[in-house]
N, C-alpha and C. Protein backbone atom coordinates (compact mmCIF):
# COMPACT_ATOMS: atom_id res chain seq x y z
N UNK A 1 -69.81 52.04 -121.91
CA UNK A 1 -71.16 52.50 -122.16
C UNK A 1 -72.06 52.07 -120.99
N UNK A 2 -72.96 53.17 -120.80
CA UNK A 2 -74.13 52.85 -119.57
C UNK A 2 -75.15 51.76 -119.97
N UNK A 3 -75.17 50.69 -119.00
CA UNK A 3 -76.46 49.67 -119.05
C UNK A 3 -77.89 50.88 -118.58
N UNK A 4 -78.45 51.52 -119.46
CA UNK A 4 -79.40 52.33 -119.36
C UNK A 4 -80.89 51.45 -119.14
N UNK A 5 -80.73 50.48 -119.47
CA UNK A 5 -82.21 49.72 -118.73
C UNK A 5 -81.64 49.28 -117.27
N UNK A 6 -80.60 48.86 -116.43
CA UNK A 6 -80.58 48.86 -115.49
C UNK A 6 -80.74 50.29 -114.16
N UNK A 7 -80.14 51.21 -115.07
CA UNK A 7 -80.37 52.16 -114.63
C UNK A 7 -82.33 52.79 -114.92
N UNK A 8 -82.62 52.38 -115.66
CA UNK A 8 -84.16 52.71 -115.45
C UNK A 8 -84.71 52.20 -114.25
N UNK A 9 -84.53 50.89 -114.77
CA UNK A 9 -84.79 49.98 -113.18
C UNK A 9 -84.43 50.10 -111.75
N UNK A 10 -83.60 50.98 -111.94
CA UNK A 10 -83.36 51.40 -110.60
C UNK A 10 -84.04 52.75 -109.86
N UNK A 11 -84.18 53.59 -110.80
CA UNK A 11 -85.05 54.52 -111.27
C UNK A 11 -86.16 54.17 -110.46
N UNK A 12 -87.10 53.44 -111.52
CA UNK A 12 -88.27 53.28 -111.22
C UNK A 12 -88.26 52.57 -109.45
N UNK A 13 -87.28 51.18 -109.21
CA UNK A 13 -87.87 51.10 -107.78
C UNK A 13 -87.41 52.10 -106.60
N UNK A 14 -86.94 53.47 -107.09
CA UNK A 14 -86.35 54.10 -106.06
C UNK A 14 -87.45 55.33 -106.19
N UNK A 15 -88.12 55.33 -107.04
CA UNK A 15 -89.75 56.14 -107.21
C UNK A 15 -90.42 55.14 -106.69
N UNK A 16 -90.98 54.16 -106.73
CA UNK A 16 -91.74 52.91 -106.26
C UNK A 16 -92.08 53.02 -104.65
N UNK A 17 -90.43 52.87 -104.48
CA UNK A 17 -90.11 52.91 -102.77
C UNK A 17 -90.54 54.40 -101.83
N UNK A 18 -90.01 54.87 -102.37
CA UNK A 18 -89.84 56.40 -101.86
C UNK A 18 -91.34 57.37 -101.82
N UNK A 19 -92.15 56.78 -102.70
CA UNK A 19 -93.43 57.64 -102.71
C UNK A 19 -94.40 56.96 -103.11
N UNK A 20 -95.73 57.27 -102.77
CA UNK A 20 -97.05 56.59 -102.78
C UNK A 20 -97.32 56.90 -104.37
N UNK A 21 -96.34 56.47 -105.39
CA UNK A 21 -96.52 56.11 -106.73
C UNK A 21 -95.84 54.35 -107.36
N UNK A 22 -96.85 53.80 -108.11
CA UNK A 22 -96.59 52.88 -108.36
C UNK A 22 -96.15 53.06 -110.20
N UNK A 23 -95.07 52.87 -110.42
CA UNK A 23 -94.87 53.22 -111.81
C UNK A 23 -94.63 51.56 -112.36
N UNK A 24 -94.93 51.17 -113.87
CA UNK A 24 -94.64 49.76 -114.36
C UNK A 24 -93.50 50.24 -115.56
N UNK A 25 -92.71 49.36 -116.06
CA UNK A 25 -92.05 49.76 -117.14
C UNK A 25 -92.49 48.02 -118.07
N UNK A 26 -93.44 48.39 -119.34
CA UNK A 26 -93.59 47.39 -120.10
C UNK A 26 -92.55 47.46 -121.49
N UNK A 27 -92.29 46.54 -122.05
CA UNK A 27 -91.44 46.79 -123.60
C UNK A 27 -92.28 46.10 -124.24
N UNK A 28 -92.44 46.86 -125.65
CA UNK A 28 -93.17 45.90 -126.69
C UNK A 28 -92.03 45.55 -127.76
N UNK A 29 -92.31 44.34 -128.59
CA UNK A 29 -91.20 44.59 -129.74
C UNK A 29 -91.94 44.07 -131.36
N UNK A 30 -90.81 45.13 -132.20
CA UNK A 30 -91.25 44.40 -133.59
C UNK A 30 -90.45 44.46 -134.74
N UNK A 31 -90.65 43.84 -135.66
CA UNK A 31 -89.84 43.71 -136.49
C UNK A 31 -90.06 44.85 -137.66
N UNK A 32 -88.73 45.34 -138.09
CA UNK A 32 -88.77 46.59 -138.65
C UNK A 32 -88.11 46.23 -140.52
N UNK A 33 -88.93 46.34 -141.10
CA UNK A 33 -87.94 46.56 -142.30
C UNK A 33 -87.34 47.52 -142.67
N UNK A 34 -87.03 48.69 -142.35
CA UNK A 34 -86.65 49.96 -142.32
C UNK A 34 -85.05 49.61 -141.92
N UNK A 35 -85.31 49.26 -140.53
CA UNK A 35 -84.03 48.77 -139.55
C UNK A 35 -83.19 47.59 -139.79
N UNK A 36 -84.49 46.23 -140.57
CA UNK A 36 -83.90 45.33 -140.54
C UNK A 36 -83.61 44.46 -139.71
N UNK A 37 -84.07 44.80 -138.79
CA UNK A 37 -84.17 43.95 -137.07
C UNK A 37 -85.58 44.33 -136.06
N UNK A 38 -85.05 43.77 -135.11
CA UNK A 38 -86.17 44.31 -133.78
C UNK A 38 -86.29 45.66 -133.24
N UNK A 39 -87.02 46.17 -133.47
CA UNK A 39 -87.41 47.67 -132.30
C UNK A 39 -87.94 46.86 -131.39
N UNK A 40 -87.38 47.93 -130.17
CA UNK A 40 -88.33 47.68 -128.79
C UNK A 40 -88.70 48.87 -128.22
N UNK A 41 -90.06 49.09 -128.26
CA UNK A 41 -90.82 50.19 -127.64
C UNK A 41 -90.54 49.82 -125.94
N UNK A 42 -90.30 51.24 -125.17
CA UNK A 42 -90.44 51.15 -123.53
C UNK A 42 -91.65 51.91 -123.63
N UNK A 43 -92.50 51.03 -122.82
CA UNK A 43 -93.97 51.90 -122.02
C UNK A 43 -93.66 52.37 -120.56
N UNK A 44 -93.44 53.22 -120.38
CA UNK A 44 -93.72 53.59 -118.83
C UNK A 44 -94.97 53.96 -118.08
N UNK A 45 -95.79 53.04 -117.38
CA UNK A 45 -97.03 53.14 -117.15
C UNK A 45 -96.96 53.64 -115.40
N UNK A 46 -98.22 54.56 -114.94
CA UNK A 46 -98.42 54.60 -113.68
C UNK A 46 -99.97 54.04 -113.00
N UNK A 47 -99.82 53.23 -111.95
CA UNK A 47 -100.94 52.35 -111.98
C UNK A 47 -101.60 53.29 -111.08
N UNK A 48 -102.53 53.43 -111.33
CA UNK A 48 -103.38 54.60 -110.37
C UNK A 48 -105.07 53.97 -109.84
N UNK A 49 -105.22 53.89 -108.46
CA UNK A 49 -106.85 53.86 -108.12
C UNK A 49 -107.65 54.26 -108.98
N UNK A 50 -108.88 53.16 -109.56
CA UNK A 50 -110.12 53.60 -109.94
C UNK A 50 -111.44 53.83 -109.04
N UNK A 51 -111.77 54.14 -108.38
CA UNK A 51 -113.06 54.52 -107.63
C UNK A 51 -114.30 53.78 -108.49
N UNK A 52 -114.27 54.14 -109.47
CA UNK A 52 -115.73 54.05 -110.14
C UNK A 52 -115.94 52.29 -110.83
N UNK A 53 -114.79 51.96 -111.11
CA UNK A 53 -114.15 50.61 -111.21
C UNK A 53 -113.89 49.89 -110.42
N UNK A 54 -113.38 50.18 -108.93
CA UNK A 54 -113.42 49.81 -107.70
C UNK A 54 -111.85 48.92 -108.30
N UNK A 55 -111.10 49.26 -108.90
CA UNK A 55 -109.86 48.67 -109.36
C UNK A 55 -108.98 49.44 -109.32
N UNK A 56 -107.70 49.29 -109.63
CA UNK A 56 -106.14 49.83 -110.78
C UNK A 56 -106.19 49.43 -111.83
N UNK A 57 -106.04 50.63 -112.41
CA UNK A 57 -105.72 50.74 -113.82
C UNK A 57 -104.25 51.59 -114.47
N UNK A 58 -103.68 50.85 -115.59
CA UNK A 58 -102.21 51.74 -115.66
C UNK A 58 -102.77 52.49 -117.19
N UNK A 59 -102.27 53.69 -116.86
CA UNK A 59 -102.48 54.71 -117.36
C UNK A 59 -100.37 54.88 -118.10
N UNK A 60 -100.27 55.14 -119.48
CA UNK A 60 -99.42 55.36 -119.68
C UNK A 60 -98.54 56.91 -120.04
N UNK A 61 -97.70 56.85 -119.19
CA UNK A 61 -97.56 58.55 -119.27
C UNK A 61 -96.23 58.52 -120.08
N UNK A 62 -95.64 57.81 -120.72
CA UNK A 62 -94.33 58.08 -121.65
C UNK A 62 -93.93 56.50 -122.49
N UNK A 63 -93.78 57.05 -123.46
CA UNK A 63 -93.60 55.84 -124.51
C UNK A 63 -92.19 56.39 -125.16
N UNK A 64 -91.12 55.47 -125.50
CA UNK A 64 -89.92 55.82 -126.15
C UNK A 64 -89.35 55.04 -126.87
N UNK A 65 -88.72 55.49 -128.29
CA UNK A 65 -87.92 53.92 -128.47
C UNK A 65 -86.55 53.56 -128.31
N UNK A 66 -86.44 54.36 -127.02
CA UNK A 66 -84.80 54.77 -126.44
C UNK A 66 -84.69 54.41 -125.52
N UNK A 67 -83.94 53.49 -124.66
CA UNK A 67 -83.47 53.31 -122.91
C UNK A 67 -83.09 54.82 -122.59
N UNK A 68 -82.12 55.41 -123.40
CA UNK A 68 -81.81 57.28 -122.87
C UNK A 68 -82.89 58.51 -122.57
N UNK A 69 -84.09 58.14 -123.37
CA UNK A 69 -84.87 59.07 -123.45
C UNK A 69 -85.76 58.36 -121.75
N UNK A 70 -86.11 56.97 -122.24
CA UNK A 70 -87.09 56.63 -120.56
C UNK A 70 -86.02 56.85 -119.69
N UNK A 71 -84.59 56.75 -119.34
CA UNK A 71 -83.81 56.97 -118.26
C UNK A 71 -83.87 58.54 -117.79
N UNK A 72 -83.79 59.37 -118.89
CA UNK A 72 -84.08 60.89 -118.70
C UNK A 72 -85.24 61.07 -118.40
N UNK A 73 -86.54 60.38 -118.52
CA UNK A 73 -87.65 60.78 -118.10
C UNK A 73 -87.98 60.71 -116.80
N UNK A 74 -87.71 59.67 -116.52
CA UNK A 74 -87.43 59.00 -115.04
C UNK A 74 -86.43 60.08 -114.02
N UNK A 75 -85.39 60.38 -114.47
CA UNK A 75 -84.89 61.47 -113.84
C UNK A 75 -85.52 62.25 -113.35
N UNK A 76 -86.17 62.79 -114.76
CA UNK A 76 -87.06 64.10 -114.65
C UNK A 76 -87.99 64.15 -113.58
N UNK A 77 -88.48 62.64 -113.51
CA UNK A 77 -89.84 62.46 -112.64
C UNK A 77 -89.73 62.42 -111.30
N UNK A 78 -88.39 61.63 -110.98
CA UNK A 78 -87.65 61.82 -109.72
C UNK A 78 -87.20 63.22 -109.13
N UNK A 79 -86.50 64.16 -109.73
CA UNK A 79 -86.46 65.36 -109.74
C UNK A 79 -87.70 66.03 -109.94
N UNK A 80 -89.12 65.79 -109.98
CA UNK A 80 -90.29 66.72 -109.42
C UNK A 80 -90.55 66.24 -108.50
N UNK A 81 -90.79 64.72 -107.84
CA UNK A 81 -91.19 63.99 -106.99
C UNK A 81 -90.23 64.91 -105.67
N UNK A 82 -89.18 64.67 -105.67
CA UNK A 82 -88.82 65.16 -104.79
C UNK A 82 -88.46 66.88 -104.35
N UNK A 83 -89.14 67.53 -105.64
CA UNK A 83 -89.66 69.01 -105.68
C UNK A 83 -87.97 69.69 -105.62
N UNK A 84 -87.21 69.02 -106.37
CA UNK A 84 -85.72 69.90 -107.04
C UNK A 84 -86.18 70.32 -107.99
N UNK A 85 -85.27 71.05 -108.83
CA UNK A 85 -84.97 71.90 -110.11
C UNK A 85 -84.51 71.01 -110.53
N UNK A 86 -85.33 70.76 -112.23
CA UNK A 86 -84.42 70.13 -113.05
C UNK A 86 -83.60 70.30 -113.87
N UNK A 87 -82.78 69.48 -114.05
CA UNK A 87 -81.76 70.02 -114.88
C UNK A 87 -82.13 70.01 -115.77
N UNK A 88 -80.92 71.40 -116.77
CA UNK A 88 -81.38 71.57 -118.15
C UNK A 88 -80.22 71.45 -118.60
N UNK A 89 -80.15 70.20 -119.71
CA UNK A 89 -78.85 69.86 -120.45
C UNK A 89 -79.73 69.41 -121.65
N UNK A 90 -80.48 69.89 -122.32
CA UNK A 90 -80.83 70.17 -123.71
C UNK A 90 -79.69 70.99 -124.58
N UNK A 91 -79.20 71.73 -124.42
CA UNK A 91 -77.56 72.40 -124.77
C UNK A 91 -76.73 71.15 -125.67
N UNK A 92 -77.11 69.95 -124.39
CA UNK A 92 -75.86 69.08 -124.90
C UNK A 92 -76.56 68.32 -125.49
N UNK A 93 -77.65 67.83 -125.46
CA UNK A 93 -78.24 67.37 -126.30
C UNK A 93 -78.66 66.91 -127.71
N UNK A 94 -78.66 68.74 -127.78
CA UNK A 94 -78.91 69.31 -128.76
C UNK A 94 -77.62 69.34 -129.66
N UNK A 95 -76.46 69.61 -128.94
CA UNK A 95 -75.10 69.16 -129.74
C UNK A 95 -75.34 67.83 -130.05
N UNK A 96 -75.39 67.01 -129.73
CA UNK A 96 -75.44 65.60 -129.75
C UNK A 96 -76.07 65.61 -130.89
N UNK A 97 -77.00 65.84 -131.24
CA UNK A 97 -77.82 65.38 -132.24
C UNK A 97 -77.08 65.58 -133.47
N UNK A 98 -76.93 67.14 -133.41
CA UNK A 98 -76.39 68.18 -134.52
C UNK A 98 -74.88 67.96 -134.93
N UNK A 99 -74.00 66.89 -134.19
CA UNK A 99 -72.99 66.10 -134.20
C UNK A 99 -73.04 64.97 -134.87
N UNK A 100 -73.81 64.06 -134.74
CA UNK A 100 -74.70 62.91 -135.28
C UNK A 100 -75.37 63.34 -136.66
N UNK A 101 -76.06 64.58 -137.06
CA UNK A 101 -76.54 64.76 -138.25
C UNK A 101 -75.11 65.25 -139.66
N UNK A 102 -74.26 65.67 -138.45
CA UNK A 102 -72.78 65.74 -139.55
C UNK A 102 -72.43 64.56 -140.19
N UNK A 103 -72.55 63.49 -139.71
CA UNK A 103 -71.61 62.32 -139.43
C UNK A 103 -70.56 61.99 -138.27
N UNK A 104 -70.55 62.77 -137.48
CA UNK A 104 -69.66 62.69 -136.73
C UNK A 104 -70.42 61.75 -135.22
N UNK A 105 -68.54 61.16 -134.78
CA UNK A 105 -69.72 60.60 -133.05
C UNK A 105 -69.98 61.35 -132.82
N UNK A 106 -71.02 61.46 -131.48
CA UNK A 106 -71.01 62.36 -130.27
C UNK A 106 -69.81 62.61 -129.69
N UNK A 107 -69.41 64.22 -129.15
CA UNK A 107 -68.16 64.45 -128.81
C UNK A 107 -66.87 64.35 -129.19
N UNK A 108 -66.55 64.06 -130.90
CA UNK A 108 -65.63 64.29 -131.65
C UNK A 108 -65.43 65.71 -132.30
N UNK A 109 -66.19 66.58 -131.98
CA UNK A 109 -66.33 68.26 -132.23
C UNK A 109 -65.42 68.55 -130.83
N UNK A 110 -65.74 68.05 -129.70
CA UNK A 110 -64.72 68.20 -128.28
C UNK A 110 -63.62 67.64 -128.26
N UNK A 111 -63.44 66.36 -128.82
CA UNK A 111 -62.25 66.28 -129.20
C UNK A 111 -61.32 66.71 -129.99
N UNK A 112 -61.60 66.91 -131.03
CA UNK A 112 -61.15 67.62 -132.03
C UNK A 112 -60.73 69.31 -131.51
N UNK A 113 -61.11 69.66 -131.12
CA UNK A 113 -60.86 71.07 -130.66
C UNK A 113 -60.14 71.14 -129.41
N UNK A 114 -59.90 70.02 -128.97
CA UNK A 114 -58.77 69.66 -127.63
C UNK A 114 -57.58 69.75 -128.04
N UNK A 115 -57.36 69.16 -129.20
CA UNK A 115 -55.75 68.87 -129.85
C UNK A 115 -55.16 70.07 -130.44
């Protein structure tokens, strides 16, 4: 399995580096009785010049309670930054989910139909 917060992190300082954007990644956490444990919210904030404030201020442009969803966002953001086409794998996604709402893992519909 992918360490998907390292891969954010890499993400973000390779947007950081590469272009006159400063992005922050904050986590909040809390305790869930639903879950029974800790959630951890990812904030992905971009710190942007205030003029009128004569400061920075971070402005938050994506909140998730997924490392997969901020790693895909980050993609996404990297892929406009550098003015590619992004990919569209909502398809698989979208299996994913609809795999998961059976009971089944992800990709045991592909396996299963291999044999």
């Amino acid at each position: 399995m992918a360490n998907f917060t390292k891969i954010m992190h890499r993400l973000q300082n390779a947007i950081n580096t590469a272009f006159d954007v400063k992005l922050l990644i904050y986590t909040t956490q809390f305790y869930s009785d639903k879950k029974d444990g800790v959630c951890t919210c990812y904030h992905i904030k971009q710190s942007v010049y205030d003029n009128t404030k004569d400061r920075r201020i971070n402005i938050e442009i994506f909140r998730a309670y997924s490392t997969v969803q901020c790693t895909l966002f980050l993609r996404d953001y990297w892929f406009k930054l550098n003015g590619w086409e992004v990919p569209h794998d909502n398809e698989t996604w979208e299996q994913i989910k609809e795999e998961r709402k059976n009971g089944k893992r992800p990709g045991q519909n592909r396996i299963d139909a291999g044999q």
